[in-house]
Protein backbone atom coordinates (compact mmCIF):
# COMPACT_ATOMS: atom_id res chain seq x y z
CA UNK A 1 -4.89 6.70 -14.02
CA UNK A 2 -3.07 7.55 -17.22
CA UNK A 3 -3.02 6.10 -20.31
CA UNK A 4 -0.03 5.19 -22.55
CA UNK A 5 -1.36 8.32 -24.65
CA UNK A 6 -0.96 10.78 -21.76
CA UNK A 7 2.69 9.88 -20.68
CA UNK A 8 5.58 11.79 -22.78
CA UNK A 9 7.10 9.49 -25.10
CA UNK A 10 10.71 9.83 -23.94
CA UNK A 11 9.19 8.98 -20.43
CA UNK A 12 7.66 5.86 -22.33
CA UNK A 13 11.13 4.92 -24.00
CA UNK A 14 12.82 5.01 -20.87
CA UNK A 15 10.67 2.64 -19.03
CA UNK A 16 10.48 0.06 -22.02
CA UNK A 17 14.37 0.19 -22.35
CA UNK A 18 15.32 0.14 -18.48
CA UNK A 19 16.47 -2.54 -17.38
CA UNK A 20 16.22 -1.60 -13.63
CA UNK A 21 13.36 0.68 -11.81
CA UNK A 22 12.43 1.52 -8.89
CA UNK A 23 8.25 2.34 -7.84
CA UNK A 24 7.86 3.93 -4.76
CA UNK A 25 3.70 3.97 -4.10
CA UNK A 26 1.84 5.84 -1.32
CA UNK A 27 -1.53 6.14 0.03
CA UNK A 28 -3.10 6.95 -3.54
CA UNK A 29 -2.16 3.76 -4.94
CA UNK A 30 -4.09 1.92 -2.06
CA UNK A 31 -6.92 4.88 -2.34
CA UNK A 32 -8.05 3.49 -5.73
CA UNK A 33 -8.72 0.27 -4.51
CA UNK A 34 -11.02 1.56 -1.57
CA UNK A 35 -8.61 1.81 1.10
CA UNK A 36 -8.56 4.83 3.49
CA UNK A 37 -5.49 7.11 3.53
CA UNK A 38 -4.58 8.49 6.56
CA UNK A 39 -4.48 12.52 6.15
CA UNK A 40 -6.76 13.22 3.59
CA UNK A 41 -8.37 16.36 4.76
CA UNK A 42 -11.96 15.06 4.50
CA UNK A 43 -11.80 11.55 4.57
CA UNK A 44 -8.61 10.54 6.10
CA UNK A 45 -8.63 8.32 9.19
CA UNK A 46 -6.97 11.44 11.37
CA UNK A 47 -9.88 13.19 10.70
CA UNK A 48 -12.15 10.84 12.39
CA UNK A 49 -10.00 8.92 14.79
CA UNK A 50 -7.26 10.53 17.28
CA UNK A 51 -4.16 8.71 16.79
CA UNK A 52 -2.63 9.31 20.09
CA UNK A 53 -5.28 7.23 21.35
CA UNK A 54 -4.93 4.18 18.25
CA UNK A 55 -1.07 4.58 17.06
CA UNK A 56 1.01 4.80 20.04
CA UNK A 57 3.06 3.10 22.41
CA UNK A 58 1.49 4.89 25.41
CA UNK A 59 -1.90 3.85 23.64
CA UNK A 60 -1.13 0.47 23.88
CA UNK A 61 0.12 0.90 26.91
CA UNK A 62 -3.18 2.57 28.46
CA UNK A 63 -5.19 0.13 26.36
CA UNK A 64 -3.93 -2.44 24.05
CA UNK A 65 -6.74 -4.12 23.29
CA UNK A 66 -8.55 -1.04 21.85
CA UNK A 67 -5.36 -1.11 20.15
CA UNK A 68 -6.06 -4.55 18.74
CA UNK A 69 -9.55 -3.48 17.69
CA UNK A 70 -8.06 -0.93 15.67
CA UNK A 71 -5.63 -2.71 13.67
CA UNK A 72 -8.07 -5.47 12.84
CA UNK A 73 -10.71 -3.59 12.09
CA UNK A 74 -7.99 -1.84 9.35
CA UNK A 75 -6.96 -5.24 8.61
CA UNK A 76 -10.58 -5.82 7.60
CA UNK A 77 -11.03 -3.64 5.72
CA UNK A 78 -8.37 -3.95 3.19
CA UNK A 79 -8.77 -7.62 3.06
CA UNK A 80 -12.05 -6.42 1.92
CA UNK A 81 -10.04 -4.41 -0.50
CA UNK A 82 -9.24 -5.30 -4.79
CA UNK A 83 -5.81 -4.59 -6.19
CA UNK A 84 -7.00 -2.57 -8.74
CA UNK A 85 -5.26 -1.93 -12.67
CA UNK A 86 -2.36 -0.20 -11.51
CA UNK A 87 -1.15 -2.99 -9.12
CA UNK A 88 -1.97 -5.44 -11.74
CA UNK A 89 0.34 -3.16 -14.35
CA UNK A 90 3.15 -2.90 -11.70
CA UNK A 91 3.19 -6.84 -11.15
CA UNK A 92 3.22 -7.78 -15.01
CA UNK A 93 5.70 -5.06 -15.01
CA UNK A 94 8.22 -6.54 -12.80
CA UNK A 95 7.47 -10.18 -14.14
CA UNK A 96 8.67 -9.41 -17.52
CA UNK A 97 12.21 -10.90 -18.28
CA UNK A 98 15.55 -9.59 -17.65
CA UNK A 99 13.45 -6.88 -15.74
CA UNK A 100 14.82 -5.39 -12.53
CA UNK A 101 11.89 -3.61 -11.04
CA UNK A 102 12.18 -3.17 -7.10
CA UNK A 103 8.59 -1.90 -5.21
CA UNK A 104 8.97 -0.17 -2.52
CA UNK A 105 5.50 1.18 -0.89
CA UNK A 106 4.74 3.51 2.46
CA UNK A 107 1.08 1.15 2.54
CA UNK A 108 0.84 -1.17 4.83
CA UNK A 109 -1.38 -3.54 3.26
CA UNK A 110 -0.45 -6.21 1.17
CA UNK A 111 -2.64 -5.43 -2.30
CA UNK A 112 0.68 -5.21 -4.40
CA UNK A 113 1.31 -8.68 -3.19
CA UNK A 114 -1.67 -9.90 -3.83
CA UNK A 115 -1.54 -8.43 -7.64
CA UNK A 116 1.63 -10.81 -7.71
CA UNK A 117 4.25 -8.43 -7.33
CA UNK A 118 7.10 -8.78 -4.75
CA UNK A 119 7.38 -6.05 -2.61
CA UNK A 120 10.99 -4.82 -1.61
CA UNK A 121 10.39 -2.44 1.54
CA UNK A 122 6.97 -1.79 3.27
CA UNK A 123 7.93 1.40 4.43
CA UNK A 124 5.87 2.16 7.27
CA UNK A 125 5.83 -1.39 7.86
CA UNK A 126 3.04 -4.59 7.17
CA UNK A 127 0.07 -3.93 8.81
CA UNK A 128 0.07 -8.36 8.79
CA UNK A 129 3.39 -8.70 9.81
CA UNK A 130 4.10 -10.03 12.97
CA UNK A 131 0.91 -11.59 14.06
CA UNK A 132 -1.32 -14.17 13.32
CA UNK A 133 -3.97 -12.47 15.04
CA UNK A 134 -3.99 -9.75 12.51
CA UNK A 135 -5.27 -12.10 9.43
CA UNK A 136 -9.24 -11.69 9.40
């Protein structure tokens, strides 16, 4: 992560005098807390799991409840997850008055939330939306 010290200082000045921003995160920000990316080439869940067989409709369709085991056992593990410094920073961030700061992230778990932010778009979508049976 950097610190204040490593970002230019015109890059500085423009986020301490916006008064609207927009933070688009990805599957680093939800890497630092412990959660596993998708297509990392060594660790990422493609490399261990097919997804043709976990992440689509003809999967659920030849075996939803495999399916289900999949999604809750990724639910499980980022409720076992921390938001971490930078979702912290990003939620004091956008509590600060008169501050317009709109998060938009392609994770679908809810750490940003939980850091007290309020997310705009889940890109890829909520991996606890929609179902009760999904909170572990």
């Amino acid at each position: 992560m950097s610190s204040p010290e490593q970002i230019p200082t015109e890059i500085l000045e423009l986020a301490r005098n916006a008064r609207r921003v927009t933070v688009l995160t990805g599957a680093g920000m939800s890497a630092e807390s412990g959660v596993p990316t998708f297509r990392d080439a060594q660790t990422g869940l493609w490399e261990r799991f097919d997804p043709t067989e976990l992440a689509t409709p003809e999967a659920w369709e030849d075996d939803p409840a495999q399916c289900w085991a999949w999604y809750a056992w990724r639910a499980s593990l980022v409720r076992g997850a921390q938001p971490h410094p930078g979702h912290l920073a990003i939620a004091q961030w956008q509590a600060y008055p008169d501050m317009d700061l709109r998060i938009s992230t392609q994770n679908v778990d809810d750490l940003h939330e939980r850091a007290g932010a309020t997310v705009l778009a889940h890109v890829h979508g909520d991996l606890f939306e929609g179902s009760s049976q999904m909170r572990v």
